[in-house]
N, C-alpha and C. Protein backbone atom coordinates (compact mmCIF):
# COMPACT_ATOMS: atom_id res chain seq x y z
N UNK A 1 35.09 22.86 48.30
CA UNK A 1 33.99 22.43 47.48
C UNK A 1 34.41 22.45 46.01
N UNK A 2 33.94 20.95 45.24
CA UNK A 2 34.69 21.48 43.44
C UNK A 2 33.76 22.05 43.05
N UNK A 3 34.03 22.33 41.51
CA UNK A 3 33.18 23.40 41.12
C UNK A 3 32.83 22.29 40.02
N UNK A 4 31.35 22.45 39.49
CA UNK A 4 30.81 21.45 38.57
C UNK A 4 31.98 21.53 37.57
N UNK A 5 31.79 20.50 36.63
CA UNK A 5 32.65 20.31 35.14
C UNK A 5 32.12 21.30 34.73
N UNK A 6 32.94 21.83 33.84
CA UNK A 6 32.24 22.60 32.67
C UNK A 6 32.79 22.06 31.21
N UNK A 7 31.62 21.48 30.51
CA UNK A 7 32.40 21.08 29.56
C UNK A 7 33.06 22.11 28.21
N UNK A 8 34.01 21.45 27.77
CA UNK A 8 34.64 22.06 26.61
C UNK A 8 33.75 21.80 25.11
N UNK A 9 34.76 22.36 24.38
CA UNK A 9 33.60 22.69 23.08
C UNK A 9 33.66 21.41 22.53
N UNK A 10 35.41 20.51 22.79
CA UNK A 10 35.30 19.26 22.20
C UNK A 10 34.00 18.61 22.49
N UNK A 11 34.01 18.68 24.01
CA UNK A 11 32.97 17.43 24.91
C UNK A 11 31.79 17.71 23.86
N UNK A 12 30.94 19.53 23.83
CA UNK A 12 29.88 19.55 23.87
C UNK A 12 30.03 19.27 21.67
N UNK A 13 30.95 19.10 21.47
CA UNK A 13 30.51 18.41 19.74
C UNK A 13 30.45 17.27 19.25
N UNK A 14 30.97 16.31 20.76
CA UNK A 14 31.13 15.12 20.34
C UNK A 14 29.46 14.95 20.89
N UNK A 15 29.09 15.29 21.89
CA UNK A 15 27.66 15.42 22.16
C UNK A 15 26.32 15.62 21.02
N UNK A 16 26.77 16.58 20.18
CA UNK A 16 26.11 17.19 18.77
C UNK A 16 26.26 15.70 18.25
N UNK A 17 27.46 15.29 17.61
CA UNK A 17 27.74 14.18 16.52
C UNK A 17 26.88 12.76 17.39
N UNK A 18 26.94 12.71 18.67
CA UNK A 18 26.19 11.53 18.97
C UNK A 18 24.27 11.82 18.99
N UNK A 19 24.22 13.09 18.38
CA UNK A 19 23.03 13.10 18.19
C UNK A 19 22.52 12.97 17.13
N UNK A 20 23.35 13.38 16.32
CA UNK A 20 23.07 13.33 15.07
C UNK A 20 23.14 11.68 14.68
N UNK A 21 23.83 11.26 14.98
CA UNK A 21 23.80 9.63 14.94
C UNK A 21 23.05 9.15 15.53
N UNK A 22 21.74 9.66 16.47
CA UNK A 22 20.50 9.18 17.09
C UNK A 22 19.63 9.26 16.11
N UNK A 23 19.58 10.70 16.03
CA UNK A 23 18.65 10.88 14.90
C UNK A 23 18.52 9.89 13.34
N UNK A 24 19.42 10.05 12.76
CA UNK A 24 19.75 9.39 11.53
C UNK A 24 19.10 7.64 12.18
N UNK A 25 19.29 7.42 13.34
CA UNK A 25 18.66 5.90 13.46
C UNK A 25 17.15 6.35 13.58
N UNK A 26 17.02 7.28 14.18
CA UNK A 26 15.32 7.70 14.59
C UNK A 26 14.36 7.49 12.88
N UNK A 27 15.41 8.34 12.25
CA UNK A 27 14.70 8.63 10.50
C UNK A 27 15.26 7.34 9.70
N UNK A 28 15.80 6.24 9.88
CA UNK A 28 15.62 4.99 9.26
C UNK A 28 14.53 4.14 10.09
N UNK A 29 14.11 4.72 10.96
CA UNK A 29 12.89 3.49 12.01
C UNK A 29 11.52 4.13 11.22
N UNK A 30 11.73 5.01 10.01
CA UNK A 30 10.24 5.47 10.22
C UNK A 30 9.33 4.53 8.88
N UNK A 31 10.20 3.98 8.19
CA UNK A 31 9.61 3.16 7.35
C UNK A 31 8.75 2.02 8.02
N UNK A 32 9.75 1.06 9.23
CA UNK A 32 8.69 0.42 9.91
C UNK A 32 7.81 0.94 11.06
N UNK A 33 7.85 1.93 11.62
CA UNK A 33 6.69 2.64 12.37
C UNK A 33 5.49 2.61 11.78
N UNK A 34 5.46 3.18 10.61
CA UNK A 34 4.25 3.56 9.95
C UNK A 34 3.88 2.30 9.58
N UNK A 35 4.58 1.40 8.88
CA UNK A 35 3.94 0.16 8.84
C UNK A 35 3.47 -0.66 10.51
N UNK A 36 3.83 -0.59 11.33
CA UNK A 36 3.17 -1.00 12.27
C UNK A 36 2.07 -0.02 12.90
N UNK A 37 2.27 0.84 12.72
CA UNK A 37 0.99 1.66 12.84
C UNK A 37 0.09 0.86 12.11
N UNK A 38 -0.11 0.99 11.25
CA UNK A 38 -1.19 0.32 9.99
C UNK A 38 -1.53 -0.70 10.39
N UNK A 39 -0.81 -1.57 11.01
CA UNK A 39 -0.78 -3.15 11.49
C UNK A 39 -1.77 -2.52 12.66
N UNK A 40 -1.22 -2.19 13.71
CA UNK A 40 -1.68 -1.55 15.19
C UNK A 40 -3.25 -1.38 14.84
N UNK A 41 -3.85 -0.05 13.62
CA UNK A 41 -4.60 0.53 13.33
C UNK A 41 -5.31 -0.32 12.65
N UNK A 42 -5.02 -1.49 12.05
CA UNK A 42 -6.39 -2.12 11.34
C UNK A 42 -6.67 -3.77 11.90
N UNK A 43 -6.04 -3.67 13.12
CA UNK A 43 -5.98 -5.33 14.07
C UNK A 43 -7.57 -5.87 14.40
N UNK A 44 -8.06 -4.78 14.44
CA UNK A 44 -9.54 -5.47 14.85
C UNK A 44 -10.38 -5.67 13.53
N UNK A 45 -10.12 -4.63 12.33
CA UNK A 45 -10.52 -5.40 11.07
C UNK A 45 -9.80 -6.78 10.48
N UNK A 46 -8.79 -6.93 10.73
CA UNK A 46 -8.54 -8.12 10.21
C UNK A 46 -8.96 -9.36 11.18
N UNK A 47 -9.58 -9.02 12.37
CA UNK A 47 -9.74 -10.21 12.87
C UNK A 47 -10.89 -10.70 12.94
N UNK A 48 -11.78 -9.06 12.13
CA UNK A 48 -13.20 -9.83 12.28
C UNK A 48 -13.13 -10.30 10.58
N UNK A 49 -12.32 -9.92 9.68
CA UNK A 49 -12.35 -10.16 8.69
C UNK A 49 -12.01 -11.89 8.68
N UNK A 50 -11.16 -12.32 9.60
CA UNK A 50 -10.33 -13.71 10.19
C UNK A 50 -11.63 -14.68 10.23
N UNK A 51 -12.69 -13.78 11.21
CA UNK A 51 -13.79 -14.48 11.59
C UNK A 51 -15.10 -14.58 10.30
N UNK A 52 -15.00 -13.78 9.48
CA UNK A 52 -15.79 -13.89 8.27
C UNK A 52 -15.33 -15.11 7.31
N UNK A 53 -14.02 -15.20 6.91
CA UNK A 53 -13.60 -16.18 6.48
C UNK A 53 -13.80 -17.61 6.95
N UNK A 54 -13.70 -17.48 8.21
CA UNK A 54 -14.08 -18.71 8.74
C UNK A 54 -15.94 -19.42 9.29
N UNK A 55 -16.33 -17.96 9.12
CA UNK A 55 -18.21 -18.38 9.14
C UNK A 55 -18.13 -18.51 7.58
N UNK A 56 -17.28 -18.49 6.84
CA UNK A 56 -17.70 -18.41 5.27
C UNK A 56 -17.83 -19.98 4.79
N UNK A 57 -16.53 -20.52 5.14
CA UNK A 57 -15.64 -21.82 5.25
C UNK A 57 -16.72 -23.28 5.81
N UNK A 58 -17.01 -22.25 7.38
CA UNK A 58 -18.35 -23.54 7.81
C UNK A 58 -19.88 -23.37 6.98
N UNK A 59 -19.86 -22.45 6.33
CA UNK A 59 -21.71 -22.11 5.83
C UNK A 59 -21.23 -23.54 4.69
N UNK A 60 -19.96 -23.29 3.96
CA UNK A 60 -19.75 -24.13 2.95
C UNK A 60 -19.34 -25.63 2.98
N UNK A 61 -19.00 -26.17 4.38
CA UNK A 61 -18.93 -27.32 4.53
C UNK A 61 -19.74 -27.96 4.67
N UNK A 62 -21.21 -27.64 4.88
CA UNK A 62 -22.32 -27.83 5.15
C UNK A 62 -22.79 -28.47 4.07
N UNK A 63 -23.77 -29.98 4.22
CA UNK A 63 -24.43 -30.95 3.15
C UNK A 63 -25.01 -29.94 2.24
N UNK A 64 -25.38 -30.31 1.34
CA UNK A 64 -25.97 -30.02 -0.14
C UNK A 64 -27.38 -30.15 0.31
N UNK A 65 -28.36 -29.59 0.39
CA UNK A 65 -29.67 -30.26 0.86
C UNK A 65 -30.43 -30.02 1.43
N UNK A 66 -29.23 -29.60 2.98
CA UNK A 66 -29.75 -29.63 4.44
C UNK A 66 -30.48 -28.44 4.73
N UNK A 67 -31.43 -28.38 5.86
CA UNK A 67 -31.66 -26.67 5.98
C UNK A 67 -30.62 -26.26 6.59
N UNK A 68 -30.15 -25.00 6.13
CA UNK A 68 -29.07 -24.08 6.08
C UNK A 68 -29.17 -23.75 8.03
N UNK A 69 -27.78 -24.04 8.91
CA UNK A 69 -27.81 -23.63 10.13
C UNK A 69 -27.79 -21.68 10.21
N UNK A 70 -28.49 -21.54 11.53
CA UNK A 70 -28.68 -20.20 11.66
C UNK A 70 -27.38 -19.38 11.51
N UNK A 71 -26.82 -18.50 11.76
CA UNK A 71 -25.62 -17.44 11.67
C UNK A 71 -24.77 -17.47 12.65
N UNK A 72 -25.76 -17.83 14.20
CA UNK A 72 -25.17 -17.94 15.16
C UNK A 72 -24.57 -19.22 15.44
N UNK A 73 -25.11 -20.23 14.81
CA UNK A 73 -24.67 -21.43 14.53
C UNK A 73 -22.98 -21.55 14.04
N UNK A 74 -22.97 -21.39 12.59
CA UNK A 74 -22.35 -20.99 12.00
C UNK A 74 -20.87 -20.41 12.55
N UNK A 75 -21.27 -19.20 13.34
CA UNK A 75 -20.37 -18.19 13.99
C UNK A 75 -19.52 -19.17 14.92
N UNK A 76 -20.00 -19.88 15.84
CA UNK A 76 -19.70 -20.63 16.84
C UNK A 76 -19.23 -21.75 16.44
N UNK A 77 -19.48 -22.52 15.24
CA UNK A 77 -18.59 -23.25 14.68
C UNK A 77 -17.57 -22.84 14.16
N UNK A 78 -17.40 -21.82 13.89
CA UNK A 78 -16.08 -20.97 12.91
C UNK A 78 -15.32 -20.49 14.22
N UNK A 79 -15.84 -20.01 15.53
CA UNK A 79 -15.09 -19.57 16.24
C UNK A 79 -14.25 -20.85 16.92
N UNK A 80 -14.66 -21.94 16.63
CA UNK A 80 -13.73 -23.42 17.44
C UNK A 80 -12.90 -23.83 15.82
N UNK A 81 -13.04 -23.24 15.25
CA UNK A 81 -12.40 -24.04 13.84
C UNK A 81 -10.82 -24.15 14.09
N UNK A 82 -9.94 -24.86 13.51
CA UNK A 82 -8.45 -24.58 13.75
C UNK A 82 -7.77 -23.75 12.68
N UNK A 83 -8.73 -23.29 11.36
CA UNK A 83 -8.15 -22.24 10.67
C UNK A 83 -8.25 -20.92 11.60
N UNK A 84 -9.69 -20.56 12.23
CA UNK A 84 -9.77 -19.33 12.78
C UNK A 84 -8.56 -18.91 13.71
N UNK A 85 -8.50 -20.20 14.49
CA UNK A 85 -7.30 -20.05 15.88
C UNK A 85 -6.22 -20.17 15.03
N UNK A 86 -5.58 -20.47 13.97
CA UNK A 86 -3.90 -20.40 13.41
C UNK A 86 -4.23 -18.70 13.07
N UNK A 87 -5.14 -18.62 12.35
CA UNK A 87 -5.53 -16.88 11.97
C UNK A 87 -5.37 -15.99 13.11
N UNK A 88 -5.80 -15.98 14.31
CA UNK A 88 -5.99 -15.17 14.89
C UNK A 88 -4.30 -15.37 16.17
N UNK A 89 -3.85 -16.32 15.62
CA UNK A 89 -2.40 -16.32 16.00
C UNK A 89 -1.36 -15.84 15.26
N UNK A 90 -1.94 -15.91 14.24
CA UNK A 90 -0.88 -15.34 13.55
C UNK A 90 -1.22 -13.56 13.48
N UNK A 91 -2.34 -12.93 13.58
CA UNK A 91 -2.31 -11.52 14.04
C UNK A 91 -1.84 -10.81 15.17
N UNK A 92 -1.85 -12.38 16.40
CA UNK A 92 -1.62 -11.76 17.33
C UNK A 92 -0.01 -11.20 17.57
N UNK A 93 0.89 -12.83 16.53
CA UNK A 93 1.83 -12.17 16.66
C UNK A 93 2.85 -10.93 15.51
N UNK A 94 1.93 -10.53 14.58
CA UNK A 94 2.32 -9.60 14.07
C UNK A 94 1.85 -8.26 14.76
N UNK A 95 1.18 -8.07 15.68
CA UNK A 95 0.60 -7.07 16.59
C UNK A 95 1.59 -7.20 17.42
N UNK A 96 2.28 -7.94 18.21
CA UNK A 96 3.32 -8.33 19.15
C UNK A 96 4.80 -7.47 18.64
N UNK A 97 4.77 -7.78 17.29
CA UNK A 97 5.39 -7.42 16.50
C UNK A 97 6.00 -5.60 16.31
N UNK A 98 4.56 -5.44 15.52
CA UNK A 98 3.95 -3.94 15.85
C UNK A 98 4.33 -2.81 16.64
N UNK A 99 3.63 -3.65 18.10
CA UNK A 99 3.94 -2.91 19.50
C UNK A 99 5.79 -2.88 19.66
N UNK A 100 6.41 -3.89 19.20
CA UNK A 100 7.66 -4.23 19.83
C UNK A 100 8.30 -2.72 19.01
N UNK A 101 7.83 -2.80 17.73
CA UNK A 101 8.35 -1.22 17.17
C UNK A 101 7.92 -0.30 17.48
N UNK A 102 6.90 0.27 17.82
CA UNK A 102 6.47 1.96 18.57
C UNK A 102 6.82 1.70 19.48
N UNK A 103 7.24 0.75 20.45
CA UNK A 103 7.87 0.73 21.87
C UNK A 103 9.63 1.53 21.45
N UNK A 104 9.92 0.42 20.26
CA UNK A 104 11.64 0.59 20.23
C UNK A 104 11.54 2.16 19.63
N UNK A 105 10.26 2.73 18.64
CA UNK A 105 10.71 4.18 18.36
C UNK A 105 10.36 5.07 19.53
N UNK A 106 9.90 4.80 20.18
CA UNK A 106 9.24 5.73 21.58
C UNK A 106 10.43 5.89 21.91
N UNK A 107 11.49 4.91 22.16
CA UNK A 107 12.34 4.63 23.22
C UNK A 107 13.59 5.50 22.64
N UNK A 108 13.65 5.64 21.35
CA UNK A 108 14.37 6.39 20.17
C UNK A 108 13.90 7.78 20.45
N UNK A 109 12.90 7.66 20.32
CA UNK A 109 12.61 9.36 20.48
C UNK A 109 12.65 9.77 21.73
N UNK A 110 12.39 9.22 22.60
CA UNK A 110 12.75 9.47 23.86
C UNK A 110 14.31 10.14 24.38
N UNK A 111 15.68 9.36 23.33
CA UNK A 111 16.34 9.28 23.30
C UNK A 111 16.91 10.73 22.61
N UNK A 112 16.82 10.56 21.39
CA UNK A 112 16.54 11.74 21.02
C UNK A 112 16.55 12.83 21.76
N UNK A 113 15.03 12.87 21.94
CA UNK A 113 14.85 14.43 22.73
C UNK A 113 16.05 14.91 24.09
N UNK A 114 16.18 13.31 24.70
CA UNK A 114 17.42 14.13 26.39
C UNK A 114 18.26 14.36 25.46
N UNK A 115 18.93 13.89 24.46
CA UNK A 115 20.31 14.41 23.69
C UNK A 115 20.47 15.81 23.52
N UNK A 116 19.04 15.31 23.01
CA UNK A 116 18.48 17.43 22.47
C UNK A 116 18.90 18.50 23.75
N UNK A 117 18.28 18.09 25.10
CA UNK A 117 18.53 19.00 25.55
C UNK A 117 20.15 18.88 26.47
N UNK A 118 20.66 17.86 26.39
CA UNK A 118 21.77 17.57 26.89
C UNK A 118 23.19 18.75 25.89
N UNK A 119 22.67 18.45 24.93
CA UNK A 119 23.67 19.27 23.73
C UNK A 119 23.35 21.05 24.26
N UNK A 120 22.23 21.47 23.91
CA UNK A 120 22.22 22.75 24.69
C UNK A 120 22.71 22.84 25.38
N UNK A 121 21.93 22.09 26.69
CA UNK A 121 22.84 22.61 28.36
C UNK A 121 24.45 22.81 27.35
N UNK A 122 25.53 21.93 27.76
CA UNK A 122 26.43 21.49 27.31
C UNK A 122 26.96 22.67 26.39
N UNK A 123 26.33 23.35 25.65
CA UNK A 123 26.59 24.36 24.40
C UNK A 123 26.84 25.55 25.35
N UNK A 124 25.54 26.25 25.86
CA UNK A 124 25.52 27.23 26.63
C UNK A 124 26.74 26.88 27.30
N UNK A 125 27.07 25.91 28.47
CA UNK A 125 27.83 26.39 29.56
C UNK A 125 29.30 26.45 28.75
N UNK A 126 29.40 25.80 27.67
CA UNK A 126 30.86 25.94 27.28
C UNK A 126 31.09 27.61 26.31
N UNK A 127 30.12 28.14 26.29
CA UNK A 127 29.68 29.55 25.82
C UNK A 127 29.66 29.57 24.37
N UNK A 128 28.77 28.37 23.71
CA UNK A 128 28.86 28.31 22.64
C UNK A 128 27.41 29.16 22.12
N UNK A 129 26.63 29.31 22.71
CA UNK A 129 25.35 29.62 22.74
C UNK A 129 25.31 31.56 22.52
């Protein structure tokens, strides 16, 4: 029967240095995290804000004169408009966006952390610990 590896102190520092080179990518991702957070966190204000602009747009295309259509009117014309739909495409894909980064830092930190404990194990058994 063999006996597991046991790694050496080389193995378990080259282990350290490839963490440290995780990390250092982990702490340059955090400038755009937080900005997609923000994105993530204010998606449903900007889209009703999307939709205000565009009930704003139809109240104002409206004759000089006329009696003024109800709100719901209004709403339902702004919701078929082709500014609203380029607007609400273009949030969708900066949300697309967004997600694609807390996915890639999840996946970082995820990364991260097995290193973390990969370097221990690895430390201890070479009796660095």
């Amino acid at each position: 029967m063999q006996q597991p590896h046991q790694p050496s102190y080389e193995e378990a520092e080259a282990r350290a240095s490839a963490l440290l080179a995780e990390t250092d990518k982990l702490a340059s991702m955090v400038p755009a995290i937080a900005t997609a957070r923000a994105v993530l966190a204010y998606s449903s204000d900007r889209c009703k804000r999307a939709l205000a602009c565009a009930v704003m747009d139809a109240k104002h295309s409206q004759p000089v004169g006329e009696k003024p259509p109800s709100h719901a009117s209004l709403e339902t014309t702004a919701l078929s408009s082709t500014a609203y739909r380029d607007a609400i495409s273009a949030l969708q894909a900066s949300d697309e966006l967004a997600e694609r980064a807390v996915a890639e830092w999840q996946a970082q930190l995820a990364k991260v952390d097995a290193l973390k404990m990969v370097v221990a194990l690895e430390r201890q058994k070479a009796g660095m610990l």
